[in-house]
Protein backbone atom coordinates (compact mmCIF):
# COMPACT_ATOMS: atom_id res chain seq x y z
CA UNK A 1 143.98 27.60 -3.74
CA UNK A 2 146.62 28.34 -6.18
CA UNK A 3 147.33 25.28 -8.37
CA UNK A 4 151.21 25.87 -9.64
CA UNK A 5 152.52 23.97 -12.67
CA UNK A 6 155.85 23.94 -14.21
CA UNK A 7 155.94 22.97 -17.55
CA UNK A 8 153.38 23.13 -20.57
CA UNK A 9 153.68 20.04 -22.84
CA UNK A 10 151.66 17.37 -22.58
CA UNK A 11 151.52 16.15 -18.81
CA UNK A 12 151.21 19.68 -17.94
CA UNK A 13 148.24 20.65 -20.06
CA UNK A 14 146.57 17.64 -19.44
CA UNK A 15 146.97 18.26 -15.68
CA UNK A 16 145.77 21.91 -16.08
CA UNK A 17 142.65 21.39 -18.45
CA UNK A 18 141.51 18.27 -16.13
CA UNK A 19 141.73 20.55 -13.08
CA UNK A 20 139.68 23.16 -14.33
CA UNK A 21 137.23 20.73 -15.27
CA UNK A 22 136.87 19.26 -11.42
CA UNK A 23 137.15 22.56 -9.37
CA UNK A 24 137.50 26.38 -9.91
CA UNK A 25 141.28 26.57 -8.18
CA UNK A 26 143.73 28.87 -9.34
CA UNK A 27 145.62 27.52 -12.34
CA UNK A 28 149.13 28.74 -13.35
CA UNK A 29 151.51 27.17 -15.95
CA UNK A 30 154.71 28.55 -16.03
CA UNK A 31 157.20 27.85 -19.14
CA UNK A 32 160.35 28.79 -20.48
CA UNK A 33 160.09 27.34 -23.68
CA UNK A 34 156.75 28.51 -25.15
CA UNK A 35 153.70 30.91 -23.80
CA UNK A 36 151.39 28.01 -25.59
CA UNK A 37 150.76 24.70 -25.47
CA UNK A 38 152.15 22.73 -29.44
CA UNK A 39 152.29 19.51 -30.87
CA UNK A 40 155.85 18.34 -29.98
CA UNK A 41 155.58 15.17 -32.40
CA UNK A 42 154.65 17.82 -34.52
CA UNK A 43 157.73 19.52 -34.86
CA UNK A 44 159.39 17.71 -37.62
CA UNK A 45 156.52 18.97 -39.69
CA UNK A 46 157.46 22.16 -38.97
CA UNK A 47 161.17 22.22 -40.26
CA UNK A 48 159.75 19.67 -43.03
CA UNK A 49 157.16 22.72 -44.28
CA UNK A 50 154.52 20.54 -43.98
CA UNK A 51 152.82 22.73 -41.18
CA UNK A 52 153.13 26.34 -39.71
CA UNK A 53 154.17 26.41 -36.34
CA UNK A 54 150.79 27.95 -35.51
CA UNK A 55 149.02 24.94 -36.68
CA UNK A 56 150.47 22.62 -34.40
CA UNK A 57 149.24 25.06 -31.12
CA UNK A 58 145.58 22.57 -30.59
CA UNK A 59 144.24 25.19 -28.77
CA UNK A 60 142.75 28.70 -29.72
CA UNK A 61 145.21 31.99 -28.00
CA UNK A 62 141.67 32.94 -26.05
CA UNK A 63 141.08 29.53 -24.73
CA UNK A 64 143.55 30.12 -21.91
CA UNK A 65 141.75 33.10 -20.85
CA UNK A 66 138.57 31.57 -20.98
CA UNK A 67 138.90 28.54 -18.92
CA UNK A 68 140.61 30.56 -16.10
CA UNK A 69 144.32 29.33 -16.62
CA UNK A 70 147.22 31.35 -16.38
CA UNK A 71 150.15 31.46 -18.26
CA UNK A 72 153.95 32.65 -17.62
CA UNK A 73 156.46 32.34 -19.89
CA UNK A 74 159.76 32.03 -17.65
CA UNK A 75 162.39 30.31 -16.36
CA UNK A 76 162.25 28.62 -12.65
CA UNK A 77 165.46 29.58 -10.75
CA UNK A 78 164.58 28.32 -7.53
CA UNK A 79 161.56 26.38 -5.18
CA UNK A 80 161.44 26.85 -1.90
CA UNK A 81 160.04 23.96 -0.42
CA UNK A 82 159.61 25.44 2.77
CA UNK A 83 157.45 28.92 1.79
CA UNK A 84 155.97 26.98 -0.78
CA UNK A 85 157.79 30.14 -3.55
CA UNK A 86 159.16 29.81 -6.93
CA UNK A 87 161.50 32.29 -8.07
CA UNK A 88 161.38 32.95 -11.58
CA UNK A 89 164.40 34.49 -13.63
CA UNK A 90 162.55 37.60 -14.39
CA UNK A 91 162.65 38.79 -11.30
CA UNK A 92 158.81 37.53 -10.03
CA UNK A 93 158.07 35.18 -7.40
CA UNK A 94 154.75 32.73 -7.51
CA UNK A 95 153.23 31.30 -4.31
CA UNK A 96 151.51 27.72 -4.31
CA UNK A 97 149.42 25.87 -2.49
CA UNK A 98 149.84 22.27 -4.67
CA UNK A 99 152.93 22.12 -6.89
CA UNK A 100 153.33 20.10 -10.51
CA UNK A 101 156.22 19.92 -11.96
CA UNK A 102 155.97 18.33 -15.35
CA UNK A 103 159.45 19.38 -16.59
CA UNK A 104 159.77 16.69 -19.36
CA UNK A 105 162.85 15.31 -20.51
CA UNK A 106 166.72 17.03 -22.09
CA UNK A 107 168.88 15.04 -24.73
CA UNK A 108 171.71 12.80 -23.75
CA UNK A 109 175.67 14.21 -23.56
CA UNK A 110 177.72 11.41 -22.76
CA UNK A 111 181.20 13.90 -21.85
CA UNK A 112 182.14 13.55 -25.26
CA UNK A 113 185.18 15.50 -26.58
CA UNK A 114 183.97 18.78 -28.32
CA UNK A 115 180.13 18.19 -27.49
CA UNK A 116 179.80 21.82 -27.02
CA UNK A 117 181.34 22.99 -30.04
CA UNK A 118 178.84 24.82 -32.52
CA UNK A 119 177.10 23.06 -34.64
CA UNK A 120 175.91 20.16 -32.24
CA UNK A 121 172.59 19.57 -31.05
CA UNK A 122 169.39 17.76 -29.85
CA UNK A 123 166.50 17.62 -31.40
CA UNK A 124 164.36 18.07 -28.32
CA UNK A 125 162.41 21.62 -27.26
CA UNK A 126 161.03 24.33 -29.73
CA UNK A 127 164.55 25.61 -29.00
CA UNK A 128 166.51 23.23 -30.23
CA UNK A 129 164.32 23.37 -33.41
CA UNK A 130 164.98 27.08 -34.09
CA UNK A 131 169.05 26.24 -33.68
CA UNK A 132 168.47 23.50 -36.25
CA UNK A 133 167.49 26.04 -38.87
CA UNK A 134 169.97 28.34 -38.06
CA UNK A 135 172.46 25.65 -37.99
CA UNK A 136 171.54 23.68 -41.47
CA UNK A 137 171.98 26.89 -42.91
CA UNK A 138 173.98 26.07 -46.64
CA UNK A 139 175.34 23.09 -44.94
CA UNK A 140 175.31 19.76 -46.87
CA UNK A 141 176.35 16.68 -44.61
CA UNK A 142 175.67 15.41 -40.91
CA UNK A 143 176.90 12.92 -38.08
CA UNK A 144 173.74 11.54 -36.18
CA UNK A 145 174.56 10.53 -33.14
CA UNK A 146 171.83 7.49 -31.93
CA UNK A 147 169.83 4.91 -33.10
CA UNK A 148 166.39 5.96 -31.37
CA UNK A 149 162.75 7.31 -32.65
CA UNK A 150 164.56 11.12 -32.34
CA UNK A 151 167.62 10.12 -34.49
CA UNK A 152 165.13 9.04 -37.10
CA UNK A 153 163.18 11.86 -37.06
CA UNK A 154 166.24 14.11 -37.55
CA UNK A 155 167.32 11.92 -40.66
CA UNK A 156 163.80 12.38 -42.36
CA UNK A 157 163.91 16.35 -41.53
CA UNK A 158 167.18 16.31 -42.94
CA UNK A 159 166.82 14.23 -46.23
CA UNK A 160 164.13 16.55 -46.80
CA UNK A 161 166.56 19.47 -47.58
CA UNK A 162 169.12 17.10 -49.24
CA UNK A 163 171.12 17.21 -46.15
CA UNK A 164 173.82 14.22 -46.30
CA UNK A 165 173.23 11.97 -43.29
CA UNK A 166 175.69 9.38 -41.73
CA UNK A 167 173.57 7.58 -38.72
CA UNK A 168 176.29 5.87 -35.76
CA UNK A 169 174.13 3.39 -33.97
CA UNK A 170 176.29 1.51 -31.27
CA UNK A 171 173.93 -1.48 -31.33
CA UNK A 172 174.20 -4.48 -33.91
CA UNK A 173 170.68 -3.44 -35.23
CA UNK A 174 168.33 -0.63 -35.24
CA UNK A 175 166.62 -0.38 -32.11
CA UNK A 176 167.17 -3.55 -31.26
CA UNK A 177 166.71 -3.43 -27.80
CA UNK A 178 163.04 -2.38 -28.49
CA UNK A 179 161.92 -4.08 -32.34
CA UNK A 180 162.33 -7.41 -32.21
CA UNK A 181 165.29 -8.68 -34.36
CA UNK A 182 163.38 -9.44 -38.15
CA UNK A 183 161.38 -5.56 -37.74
CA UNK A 184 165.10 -3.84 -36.60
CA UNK A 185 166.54 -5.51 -39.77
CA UNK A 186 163.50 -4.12 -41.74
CA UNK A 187 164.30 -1.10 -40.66
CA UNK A 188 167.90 -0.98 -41.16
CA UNK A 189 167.03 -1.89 -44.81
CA UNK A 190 164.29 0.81 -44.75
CA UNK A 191 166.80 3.59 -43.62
CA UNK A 192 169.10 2.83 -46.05
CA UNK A 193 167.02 3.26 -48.81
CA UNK A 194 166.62 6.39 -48.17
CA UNK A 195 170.13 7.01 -48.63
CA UNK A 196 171.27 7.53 -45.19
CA UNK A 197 174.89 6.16 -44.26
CA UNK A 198 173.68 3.39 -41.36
CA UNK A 199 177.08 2.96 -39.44
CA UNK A 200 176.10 -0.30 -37.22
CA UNK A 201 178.13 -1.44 -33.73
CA UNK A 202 179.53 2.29 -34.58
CA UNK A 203 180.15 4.40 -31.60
CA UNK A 204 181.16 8.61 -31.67
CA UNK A 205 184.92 9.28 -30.04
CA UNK A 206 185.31 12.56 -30.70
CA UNK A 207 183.68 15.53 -32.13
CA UNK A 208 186.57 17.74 -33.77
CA UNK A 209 186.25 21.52 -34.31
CA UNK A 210 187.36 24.02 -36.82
CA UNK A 211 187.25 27.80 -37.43
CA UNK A 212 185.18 29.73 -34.94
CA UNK A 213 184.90 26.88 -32.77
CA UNK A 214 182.41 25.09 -35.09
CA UNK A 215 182.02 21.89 -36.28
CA UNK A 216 184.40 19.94 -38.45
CA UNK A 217 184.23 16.11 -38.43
CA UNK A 218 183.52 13.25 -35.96
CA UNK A 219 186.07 10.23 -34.95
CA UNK A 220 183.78 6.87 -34.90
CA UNK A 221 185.31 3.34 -32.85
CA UNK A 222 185.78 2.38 -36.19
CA UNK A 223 189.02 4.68 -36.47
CA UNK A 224 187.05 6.62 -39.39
CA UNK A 225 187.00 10.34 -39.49
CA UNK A 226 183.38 11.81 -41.28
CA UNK A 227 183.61 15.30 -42.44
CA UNK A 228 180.38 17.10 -41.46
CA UNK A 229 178.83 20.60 -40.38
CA UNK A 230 176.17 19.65 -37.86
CA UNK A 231 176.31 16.83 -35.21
CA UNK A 232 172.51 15.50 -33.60
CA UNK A 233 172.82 13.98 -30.57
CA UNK A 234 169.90 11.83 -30.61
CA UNK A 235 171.58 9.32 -27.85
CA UNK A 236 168.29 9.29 -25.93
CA UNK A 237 166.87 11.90 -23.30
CA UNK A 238 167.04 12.11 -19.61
CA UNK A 239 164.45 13.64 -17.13
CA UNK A 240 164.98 16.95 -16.94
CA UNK A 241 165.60 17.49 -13.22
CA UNK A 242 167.55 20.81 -13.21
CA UNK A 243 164.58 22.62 -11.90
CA UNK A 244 164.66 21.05 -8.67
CA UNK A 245 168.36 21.94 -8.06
CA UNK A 246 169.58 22.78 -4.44
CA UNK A 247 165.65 21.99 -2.82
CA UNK A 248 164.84 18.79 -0.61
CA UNK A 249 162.91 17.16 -3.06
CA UNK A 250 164.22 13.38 -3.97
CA UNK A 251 165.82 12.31 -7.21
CA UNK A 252 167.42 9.83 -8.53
CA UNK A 253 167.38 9.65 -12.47
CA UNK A 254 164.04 11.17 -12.33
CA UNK A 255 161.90 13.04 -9.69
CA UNK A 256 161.32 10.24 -7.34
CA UNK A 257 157.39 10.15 -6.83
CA UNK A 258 155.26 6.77 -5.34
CA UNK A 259 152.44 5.45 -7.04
CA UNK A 260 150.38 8.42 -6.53
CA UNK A 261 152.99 10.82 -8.26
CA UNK A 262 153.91 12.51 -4.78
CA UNK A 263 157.29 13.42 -4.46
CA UNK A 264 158.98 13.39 -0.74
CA UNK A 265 157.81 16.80 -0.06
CA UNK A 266 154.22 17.71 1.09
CA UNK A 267 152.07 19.10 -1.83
CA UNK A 268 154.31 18.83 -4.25
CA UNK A 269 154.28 16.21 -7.08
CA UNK A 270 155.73 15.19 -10.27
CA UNK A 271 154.94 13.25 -13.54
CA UNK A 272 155.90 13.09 -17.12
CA UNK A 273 159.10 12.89 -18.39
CA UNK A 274 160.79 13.87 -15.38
CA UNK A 275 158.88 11.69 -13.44
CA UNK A 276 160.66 8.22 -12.14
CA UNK A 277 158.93 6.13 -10.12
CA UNK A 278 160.13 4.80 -7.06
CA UNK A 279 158.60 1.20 -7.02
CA UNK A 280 158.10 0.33 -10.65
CA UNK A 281 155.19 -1.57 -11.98
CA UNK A 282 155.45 -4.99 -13.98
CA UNK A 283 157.51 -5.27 -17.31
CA UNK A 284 157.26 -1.00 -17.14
CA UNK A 285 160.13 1.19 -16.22
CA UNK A 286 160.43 3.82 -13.80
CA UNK A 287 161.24 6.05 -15.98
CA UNK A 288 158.79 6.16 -19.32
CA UNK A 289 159.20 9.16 -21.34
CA UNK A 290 155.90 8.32 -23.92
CA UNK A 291 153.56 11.29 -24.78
CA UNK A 292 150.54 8.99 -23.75
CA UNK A 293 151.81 7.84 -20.20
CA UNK A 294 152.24 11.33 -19.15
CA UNK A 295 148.61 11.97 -20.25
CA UNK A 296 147.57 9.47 -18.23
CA UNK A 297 149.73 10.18 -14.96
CA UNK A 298 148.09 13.83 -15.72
CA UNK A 299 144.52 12.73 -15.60
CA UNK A 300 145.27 10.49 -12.51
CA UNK A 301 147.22 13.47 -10.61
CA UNK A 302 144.42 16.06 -11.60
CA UNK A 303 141.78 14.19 -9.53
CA UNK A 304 144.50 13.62 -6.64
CA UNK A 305 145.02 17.10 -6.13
CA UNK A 306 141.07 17.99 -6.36
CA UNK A 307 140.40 16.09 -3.41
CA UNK A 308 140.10 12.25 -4.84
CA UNK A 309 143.25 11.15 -4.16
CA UNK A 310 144.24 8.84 -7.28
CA UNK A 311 146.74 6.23 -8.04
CA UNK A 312 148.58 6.01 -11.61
CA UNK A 313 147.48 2.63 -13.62
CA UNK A 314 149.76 2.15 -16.51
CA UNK A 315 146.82 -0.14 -18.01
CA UNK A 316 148.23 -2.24 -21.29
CA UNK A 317 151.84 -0.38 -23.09
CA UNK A 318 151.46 0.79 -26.28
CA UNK A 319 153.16 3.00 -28.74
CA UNK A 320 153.20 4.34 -31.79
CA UNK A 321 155.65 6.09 -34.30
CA UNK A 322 156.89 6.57 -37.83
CA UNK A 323 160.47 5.61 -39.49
CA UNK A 324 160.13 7.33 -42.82
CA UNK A 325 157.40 5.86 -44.58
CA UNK A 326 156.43 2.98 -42.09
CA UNK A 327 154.36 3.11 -39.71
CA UNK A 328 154.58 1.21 -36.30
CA UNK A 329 152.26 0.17 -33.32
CA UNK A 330 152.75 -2.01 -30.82
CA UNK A 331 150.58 -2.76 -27.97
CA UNK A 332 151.47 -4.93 -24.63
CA UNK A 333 154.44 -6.85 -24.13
CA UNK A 334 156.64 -7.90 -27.46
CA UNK A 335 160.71 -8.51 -27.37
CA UNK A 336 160.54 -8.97 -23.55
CA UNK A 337 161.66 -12.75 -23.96
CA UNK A 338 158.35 -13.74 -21.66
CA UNK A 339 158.94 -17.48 -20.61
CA UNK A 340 156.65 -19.57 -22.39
CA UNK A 341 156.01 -17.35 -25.06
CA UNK A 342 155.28 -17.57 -28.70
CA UNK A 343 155.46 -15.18 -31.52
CA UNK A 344 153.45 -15.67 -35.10
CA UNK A 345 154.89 -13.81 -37.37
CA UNK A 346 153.84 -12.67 -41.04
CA UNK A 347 156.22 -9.80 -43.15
CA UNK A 348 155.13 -9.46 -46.79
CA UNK A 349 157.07 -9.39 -49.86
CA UNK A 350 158.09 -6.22 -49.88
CA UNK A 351 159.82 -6.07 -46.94
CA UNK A 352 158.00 -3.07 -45.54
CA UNK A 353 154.74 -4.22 -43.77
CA UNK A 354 155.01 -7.10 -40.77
CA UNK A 355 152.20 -7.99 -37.92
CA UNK A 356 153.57 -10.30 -35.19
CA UNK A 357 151.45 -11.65 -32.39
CA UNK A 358 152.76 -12.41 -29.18
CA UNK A 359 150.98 -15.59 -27.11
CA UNK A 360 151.59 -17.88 -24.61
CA UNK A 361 149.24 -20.65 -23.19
CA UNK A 362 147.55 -18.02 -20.95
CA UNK A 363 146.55 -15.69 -24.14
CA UNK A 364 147.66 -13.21 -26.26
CA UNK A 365 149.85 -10.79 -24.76
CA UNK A 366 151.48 -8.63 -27.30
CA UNK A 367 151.01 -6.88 -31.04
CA UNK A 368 153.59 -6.06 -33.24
CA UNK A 369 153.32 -4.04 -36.55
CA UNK A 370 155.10 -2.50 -39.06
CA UNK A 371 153.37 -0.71 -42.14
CA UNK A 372 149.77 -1.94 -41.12
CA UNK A 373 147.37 0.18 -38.40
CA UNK A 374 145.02 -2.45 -35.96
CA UNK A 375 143.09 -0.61 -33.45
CA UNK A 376 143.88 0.19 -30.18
CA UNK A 377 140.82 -0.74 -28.26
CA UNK A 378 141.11 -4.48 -29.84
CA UNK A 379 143.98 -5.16 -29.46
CA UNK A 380 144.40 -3.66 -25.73
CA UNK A 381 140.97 -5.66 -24.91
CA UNK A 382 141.57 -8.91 -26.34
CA UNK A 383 144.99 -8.46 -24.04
CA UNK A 384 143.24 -7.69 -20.96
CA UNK A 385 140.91 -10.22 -21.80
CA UNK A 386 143.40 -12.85 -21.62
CA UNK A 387 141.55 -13.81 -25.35
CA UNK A 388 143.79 -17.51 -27.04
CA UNK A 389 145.44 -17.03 -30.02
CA UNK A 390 142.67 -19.01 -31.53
CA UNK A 391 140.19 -16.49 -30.62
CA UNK A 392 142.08 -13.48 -31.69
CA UNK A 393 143.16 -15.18 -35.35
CA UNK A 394 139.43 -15.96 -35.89
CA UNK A 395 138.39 -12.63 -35.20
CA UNK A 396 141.40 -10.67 -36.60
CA UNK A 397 139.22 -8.62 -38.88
CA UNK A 398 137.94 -7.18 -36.19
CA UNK A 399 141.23 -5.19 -35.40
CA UNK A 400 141.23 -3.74 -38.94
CA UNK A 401 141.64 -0.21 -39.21
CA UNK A 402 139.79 0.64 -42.06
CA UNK A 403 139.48 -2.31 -44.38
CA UNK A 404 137.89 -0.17 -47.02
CA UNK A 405 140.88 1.44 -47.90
CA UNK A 406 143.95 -0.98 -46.45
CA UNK A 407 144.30 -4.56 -48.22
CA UNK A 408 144.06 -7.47 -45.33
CA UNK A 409 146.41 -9.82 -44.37
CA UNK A 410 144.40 -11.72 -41.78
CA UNK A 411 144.12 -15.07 -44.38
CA UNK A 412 147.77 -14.63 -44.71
CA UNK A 413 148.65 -14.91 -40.80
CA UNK A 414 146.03 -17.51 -40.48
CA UNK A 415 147.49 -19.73 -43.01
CA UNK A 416 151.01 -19.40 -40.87
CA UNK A 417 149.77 -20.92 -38.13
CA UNK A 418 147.87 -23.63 -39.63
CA UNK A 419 150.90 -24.61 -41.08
CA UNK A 420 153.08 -24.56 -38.26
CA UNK A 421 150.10 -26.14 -36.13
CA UNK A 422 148.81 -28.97 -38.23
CA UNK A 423 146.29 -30.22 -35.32
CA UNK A 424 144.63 -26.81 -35.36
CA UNK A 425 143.01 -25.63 -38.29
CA UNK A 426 141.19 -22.01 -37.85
CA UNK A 427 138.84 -20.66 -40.15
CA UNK A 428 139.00 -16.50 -40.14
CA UNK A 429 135.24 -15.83 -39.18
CA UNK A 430 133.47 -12.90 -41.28
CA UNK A 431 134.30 -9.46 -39.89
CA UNK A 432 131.28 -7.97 -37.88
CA UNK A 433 130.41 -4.28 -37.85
CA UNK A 434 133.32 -2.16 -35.45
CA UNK A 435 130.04 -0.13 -33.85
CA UNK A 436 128.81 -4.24 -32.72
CA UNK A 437 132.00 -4.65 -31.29
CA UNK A 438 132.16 -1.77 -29.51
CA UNK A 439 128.73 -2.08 -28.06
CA UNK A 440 129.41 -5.35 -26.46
CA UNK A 441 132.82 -4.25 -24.94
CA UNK A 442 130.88 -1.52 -23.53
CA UNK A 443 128.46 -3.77 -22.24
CA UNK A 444 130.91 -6.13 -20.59
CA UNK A 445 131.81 -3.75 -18.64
């Protein structure tokens, strides 16, 4: 049986790898935009000079070989459902037997007025990376188009050659509809320190051209017209669905797929990015475009089409990312406005660290934090543990990342709530050994 996957980041690999590990099928990845499996996250690094492009490939050239995976670099340019073919732009077909596609996601246009124009861009593929060296090329200023974790990312890569930045973000706040409302205003603080132009409640008009069809200067809602050489349009992404053009198989935003990441048509199935899920699950989306949840949809799908037919469990959200020099984590459900809820909140002096805890009388359900790393199998287990907010404050040590090398602010988010709950006084217990704590969540299960 011939195992046919399209697309090689991380829901694709993850797929592949856990396939070969449960049966000895035919494996082949096909891929337009790399022969090898790299770091996406990683790419910033790459522009920054921080890493080689090599370095951010996790696996050896020869282990492809090796574990009996096959690779095609190419472009799909038609599936037939029917014959169970892909046509591939160089002229090859591929037969399958089970069909992935793991397509991931393509940046946001909005129809804007001179979009296409050179000089503007995503900050998406390997692609789009090489473009944004050739086009910050002895250029000095640039519009950024979006308020997300990629329109951050472009700023720091940019900064880093001394590349003017002017950031329009259409919201009141950074990423407000994500950080709650104190941690967007850190951030907005945070960006701005690093000289970046923050234009908020700003939204792009028009992108104006010059000579040779390239870039000249933007027109914001705010009647303003910014003089630049390179526009990012960091407005979000959308599942890349282009693949699936003119076939029978269901869409929507995303590849429509049911629980079990099975799209409409027989042996063929779909996760990832491009993924969107026809019945959603509780406080998700259908759509999640997070480098872990298509890991897990991978594993899930890999044992599906090996015979064990599997259904995706999102388990307990969590994410993580970077906004210049802070770092951020959050794990289950924070800013959703849960009735009932609480939220204890501690942000220290300097404006650049944070941890909120999310509670309501059922338990804790949510961790928020800014500048400070807690780990993820405490925090997810006290969640599904349904653990009080007593518990989890006595026992905050416990989440500590590495308390060796990190000051503590557990006595300083205990005192907080004493204070705003006079009849409740907790003492912070003594921090037992992580390996303990481990030990006895195994064991409870």
């Amino acid at each position: 049986m011939n195992i046919v996957i399209i697309g090689n980041g991380i829901t694709g690999i993850t797929a592949a790898r856990n396939i070969r590990k449960r049966s000895n099928h035919r494996i082949t990845v096909i891929s337009s935009e790399s022969k090898y499996f790299f770091s996406r996250t990683a790419l910033m690094y790459v522009y920054m000079g921080h890493e080689k492009f090599n370095n951010i490939q996790p696996y050896e050239d020869w282990f492809w070989e090796k574990n009996k995976i096959d690779l095609i670099q190419d472009h799909v340019t038609y599936i037939d459902t029917e014959n169970k073919r892909i046509d591939l732009a160089g002229g090859i077909a591929v037969i399958y037997d089970k069909l992935i596609i793991a397509a991931g996601s393509k940046s946001n246009k909005f129809g804007w007025k001179g979009q296409d124009l050179h000089g503007v861009q995503g900050l998406y593929s390997l692609q789009d990376l090489e473009l944004l060296e050739d086009n910050t090329k002895n250029i000095s200023r640039c519009v950024i188009v979006g308020g997300g974790l990629i329109g951050i990312e472009l700023a720091e890569m940019l900064r880093s050659r001394n590349i003017s930045v002017s950031m329009l973000v259409r919201e009141k706040s950074y990423w407000n509809s994500i950080l709650p409302e104190r941690e967007s205003e850190m951030i907005n603080r945070h960006i701005m320190e690093h000289h970046i132009d923050l234009r908020l409640s700003c939204e792009l008009i028009e992108i104006v051209g010059g000579e040779n069809k390239k870039v000249r200067s933007v027109i914001t809602s705010e009647g303003d017209e910014i003089e630049c050489e390179l526009v990012g349009l960091t407005a979000g992404v959308s599942p890349n669905t282009n693949v699936i053009k003119n076939t029978k198989i269901e869409s929507n935003r995303g590849i429509l797929v049911n629980e079990f990441l099975e799209t409409n048509i027989a042996d063929i199935y779909a996760a990832g990015d491009c993924a969107e899920f026809k019945k959603g699950f509780p406080f998700r989306k259908n759509i999640e475009q997070v480098w872990y949840t298509g890991r897990i949809q991978a594993e899930a799908l890999a044992q599906s089409v090996c015979g064990k037919r599997t259904a995706y469990e999102p388990g307990v959200w969590f994410n993580s990312a970077k906004f210049f020099d802070i770092e951020y984590q959050t794990y289950g459900l924070v800013n959703m406005n849960i009735e009932d809820e609480k939220n204890l909140y501690w942000e220290d002096s300097s404006g650049r660290k944070s941890i909120r805890i999310v509670y309501t009388k059922d338990g804790v359900i949510g961790f928020n934090l800014m500048g400070i790393r807690y780990r993820q199998e405490v925090c997810i287990k006290w969640i599904e543990e349904k653990r009080s907010i007593e518990f989890v404050l006595q026992n905050l040590g416990e989440a500590n990342f590495d308390p060796e090398f990190f000051k503590q602010h557990e006595a300083d988010l205990l005192e907080i709530f004493n204070s705003e709950n006079t009849g409740k006084k907790i003492i912070l217990r003594k921090k037992r050994g992580l390996d303990r704590f481990l030990k006895q969540s195994k064991l409870s299960h």
